[in-house]
Protein backbone atom coordinates (compact mmCIF):
# COMPACT_ATOMS: atom_id res chain seq x y z
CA UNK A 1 -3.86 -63.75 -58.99
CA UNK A 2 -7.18 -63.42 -57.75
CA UNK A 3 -9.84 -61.03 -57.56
CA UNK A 4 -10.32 -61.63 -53.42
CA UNK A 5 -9.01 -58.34 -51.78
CA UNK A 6 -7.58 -61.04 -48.91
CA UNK A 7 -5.87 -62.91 -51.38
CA UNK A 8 -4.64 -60.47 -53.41
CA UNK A 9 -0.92 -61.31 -54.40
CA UNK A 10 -1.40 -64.75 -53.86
CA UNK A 11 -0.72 -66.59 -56.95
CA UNK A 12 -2.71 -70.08 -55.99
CA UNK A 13 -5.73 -68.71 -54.74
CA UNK A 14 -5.36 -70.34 -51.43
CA UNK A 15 -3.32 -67.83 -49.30
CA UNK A 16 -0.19 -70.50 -48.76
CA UNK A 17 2.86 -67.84 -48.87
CA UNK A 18 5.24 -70.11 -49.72
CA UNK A 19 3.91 -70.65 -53.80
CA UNK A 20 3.91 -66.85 -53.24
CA UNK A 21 7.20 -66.03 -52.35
CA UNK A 22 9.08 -68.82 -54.82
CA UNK A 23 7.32 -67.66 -57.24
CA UNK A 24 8.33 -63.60 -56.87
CA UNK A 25 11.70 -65.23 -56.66
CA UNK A 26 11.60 -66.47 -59.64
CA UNK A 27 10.23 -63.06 -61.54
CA UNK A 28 12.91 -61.25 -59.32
CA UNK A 29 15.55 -63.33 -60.95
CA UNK A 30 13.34 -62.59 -64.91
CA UNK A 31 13.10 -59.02 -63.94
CA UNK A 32 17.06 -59.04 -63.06
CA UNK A 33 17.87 -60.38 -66.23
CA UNK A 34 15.18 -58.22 -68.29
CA UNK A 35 17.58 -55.98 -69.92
CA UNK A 36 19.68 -58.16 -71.35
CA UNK A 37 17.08 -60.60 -72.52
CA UNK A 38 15.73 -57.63 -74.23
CA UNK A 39 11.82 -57.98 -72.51
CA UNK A 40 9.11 -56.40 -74.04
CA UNK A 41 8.10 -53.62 -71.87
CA UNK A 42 4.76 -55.01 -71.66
CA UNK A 43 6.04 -58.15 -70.05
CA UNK A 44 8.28 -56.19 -67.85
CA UNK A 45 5.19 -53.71 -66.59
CA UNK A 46 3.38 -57.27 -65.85
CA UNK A 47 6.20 -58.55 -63.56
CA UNK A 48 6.46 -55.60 -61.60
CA UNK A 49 2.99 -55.57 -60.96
CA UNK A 50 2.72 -59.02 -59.98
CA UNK A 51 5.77 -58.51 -58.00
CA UNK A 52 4.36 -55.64 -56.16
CA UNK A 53 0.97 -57.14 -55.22
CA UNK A 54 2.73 -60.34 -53.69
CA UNK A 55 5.03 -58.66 -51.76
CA UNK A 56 1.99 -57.20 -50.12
CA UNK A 57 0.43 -60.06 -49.52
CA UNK A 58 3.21 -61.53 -47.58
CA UNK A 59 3.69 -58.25 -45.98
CA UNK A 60 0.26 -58.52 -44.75
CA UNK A 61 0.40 -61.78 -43.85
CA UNK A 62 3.55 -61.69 -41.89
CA UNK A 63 2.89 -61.67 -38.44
CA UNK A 64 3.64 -58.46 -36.64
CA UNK A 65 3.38 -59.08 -33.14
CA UNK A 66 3.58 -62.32 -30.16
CA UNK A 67 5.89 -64.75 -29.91
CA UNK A 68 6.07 -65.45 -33.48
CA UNK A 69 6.28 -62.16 -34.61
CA UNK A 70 8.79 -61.73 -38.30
CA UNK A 71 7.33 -65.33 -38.52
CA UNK A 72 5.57 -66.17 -41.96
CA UNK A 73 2.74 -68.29 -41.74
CA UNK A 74 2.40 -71.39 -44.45
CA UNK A 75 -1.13 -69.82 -45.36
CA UNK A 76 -2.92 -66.67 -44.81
CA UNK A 77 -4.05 -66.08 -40.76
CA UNK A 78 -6.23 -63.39 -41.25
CA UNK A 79 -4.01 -60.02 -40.91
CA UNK A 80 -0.76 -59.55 -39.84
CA UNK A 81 -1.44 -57.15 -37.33
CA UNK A 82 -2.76 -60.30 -35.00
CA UNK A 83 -1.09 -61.14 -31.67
CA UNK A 84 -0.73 -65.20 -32.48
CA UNK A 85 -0.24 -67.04 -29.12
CA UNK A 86 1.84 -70.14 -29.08
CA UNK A 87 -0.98 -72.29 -28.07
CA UNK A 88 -1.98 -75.21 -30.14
CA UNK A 89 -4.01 -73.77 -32.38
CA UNK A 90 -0.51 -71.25 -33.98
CA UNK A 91 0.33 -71.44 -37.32
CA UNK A 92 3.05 -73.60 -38.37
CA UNK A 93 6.14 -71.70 -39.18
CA UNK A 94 8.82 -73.27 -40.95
CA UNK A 95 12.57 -71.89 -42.12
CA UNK A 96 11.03 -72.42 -45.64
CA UNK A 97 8.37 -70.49 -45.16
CA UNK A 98 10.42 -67.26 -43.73
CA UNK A 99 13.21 -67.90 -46.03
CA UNK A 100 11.99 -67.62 -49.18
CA UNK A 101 9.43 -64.56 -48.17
CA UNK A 102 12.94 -63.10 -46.97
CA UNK A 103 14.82 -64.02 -50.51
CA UNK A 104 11.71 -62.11 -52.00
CA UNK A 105 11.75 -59.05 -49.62
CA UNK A 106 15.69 -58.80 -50.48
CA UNK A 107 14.93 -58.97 -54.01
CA UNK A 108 12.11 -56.26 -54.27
CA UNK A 109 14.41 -54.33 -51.91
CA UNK A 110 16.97 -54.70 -54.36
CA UNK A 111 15.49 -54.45 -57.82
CA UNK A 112 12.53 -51.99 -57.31
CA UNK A 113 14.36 -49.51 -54.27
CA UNK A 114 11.72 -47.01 -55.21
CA UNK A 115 8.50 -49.07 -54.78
CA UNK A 116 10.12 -50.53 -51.80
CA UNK A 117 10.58 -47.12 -49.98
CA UNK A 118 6.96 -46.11 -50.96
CA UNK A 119 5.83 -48.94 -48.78
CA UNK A 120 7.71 -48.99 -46.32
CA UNK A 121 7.05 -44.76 -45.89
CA UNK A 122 3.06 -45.11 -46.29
CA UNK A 123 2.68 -48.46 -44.34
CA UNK A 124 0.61 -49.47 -47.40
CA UNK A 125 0.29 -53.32 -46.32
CA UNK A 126 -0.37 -53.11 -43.17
């Protein structure tokens, strides 16, 4: 993770959301299995926080409004609160890149209800 407030969340240091969002799956699917793999608590504090701070970056990064809007972007556009036209000069959006921010979303959703709620109540990312 980096120290850039714009990139916070984003595990390469580049803003693509798709690294990003595989990569909370895969702690989802660490922090679902936690309790029987007997985690130190340590490690389990660490993947929550990691968690949380990429789900808001994709939150913020998801775009929010236009033509595209629910879309995910392959790298970071600036803020999700953009209009994006569909000119020439949109992001790409692939299935890839919504699906797997989606598998993440369902996870946190899933696995951390009471973060989720506090995010979705304060509007924290956006």
């Amino acid at each position: 993770m980096t120290a850039d407030p714009i990139l916070d969340g984003s595990v390469d240091g580049q803003g693509r959301t798709t690294p990003t969002a595989t990569s909370l799956e895969g702690l989802l699917a660490a922090l679902e299995l936690a309790p029987a793999a007997d985690y130190p608590a340590e490690l389990i504090g660490a993947i929550k926080e990691t968690v949380v701070r990429g789900v808001g970056f994709l939150l913020r990064e998801q775009i929010q409004s236009g033509p595209y809007e629910g879309g995910m972007p392959g790298r970071i556009i600036g803020s999700g609160d953009a209009t994006i036209s569909a000119g020439a000069d949109a992001p790409h959006i692939r299935i890839g890149y919504v699906q797997h921010a989606l598998c993440a979303f369902l996870g946190y959703e899933k696995l951390l209800p009471a973060e989720s709620a506090a995010v979705l109540e304060e509007g924290r990312f956006r």
